[in-house]
N, C-alpha and C. Protein backbone atom coordinates (compact mmCIF):
# COMPACT_ATOMS: atom_id res chain seq x y z
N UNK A 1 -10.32 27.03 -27.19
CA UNK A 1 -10.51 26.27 -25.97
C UNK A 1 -10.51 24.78 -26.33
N UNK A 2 -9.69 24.31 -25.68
CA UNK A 2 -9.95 22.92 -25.91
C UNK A 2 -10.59 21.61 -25.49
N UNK A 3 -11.23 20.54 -25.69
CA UNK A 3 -12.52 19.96 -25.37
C UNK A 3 -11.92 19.94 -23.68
N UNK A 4 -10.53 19.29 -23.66
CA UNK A 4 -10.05 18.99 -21.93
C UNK A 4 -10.95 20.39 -20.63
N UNK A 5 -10.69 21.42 -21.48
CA UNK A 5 -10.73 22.68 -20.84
C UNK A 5 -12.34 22.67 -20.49
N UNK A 6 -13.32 22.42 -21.50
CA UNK A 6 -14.36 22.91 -21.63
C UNK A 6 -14.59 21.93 -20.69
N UNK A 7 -14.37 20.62 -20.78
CA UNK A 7 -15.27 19.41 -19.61
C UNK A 7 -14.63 19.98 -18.53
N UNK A 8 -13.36 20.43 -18.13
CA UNK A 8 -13.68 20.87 -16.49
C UNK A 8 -13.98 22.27 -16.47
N UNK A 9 -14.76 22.76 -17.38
CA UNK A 9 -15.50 24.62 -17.16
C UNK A 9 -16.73 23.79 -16.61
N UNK A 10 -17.29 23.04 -16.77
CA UNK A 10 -18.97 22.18 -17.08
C UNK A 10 -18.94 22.31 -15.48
N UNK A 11 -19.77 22.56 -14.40
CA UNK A 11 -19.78 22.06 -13.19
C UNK A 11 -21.00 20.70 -12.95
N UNK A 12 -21.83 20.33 -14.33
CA UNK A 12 -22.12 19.10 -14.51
C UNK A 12 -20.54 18.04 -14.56
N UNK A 13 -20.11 18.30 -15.24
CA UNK A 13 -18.89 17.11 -15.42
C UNK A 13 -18.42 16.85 -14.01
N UNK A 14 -17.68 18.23 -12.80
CA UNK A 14 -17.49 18.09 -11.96
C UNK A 14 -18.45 17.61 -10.56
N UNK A 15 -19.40 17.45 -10.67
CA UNK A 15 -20.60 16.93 -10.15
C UNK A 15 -20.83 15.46 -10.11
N UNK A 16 -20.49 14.98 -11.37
CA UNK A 16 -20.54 13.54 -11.69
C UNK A 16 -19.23 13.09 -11.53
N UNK A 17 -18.16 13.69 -11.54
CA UNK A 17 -17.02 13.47 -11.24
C UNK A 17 -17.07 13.04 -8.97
N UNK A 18 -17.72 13.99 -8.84
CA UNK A 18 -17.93 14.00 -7.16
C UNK A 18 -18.39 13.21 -7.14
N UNK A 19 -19.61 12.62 -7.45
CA UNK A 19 -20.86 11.09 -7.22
C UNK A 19 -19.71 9.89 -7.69
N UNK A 20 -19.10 9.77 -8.62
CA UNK A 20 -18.17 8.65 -9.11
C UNK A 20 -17.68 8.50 -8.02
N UNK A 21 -16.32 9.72 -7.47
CA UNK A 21 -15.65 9.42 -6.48
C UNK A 21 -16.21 8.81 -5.31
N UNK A 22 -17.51 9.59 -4.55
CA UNK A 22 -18.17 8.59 -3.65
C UNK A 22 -18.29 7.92 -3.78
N UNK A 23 -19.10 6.92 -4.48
CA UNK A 23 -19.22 5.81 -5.36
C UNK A 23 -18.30 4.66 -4.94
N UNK A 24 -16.99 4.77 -5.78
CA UNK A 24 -16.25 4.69 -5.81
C UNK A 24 -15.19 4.46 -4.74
N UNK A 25 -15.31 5.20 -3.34
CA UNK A 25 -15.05 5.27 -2.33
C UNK A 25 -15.69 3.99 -1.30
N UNK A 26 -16.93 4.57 -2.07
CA UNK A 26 -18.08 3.55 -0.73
C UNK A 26 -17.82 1.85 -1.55
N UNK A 27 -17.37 1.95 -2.21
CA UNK A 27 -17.67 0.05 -3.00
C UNK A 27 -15.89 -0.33 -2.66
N UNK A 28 -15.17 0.92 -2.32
CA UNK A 28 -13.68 0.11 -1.69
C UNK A 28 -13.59 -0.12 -0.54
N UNK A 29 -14.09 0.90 0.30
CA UNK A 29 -14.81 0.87 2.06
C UNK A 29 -15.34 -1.08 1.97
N UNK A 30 -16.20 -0.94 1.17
CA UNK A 30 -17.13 -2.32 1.74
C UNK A 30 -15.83 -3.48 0.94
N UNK A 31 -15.31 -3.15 0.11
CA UNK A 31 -14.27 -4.90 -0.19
C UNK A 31 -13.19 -5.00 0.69
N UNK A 32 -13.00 -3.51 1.53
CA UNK A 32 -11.98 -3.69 2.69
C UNK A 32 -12.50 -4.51 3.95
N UNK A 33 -13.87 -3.83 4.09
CA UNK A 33 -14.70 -4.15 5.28
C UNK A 33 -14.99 -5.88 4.72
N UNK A 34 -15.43 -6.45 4.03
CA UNK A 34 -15.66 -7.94 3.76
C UNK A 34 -14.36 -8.37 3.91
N UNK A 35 -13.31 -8.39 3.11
CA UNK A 35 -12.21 -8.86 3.18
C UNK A 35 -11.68 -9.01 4.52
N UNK A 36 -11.59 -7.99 5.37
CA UNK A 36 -11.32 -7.85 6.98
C UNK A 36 -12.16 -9.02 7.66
N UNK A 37 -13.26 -8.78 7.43
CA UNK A 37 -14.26 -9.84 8.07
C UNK A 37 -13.60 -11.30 7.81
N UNK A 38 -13.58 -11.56 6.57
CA UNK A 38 -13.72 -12.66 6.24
C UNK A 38 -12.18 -13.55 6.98
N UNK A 39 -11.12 -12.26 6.83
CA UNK A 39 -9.89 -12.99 7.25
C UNK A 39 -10.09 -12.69 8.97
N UNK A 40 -10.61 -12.05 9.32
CA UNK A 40 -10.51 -12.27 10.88
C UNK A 40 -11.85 -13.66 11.33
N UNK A 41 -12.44 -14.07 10.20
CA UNK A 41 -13.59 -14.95 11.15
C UNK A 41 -13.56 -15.96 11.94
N UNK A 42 -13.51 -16.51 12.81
CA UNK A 42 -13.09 -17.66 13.35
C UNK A 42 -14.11 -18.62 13.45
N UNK A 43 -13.68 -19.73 12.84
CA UNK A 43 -14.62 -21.05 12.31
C UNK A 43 -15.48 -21.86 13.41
N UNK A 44 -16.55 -22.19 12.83
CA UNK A 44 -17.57 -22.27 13.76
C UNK A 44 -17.26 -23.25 14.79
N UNK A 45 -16.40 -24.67 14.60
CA UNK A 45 -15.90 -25.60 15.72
C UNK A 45 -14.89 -24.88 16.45
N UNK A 46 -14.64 -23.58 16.60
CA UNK A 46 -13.76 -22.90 17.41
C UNK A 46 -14.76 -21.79 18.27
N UNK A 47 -15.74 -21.76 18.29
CA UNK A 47 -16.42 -20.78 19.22
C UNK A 47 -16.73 -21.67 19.65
């Protein structure tokens, strides 16, 4: 068996693999969500 094999037998490895991806997910969500913000804001002598 080889080490590749054995880390995805582990359902620890795949577990931490799941939390990364959220993770991971949620910290690209928020640089989309800032970035969006920031280019739609309209400057304060314009409100």
């Amino acid at each position: 068996m080889s080490s590749l094999e054995m880390l995805l037998a582990d359902p620890v490895v795949w577990g931490s693999l799941f939390g990364l991806t959220i993770v991971v997910g949620l910290c690209s969500y928020y640089v989309w969500l800032f970035m969006t913000k920031i280019a739609n804001d309209i400057p304060a002598d314009q409100k």
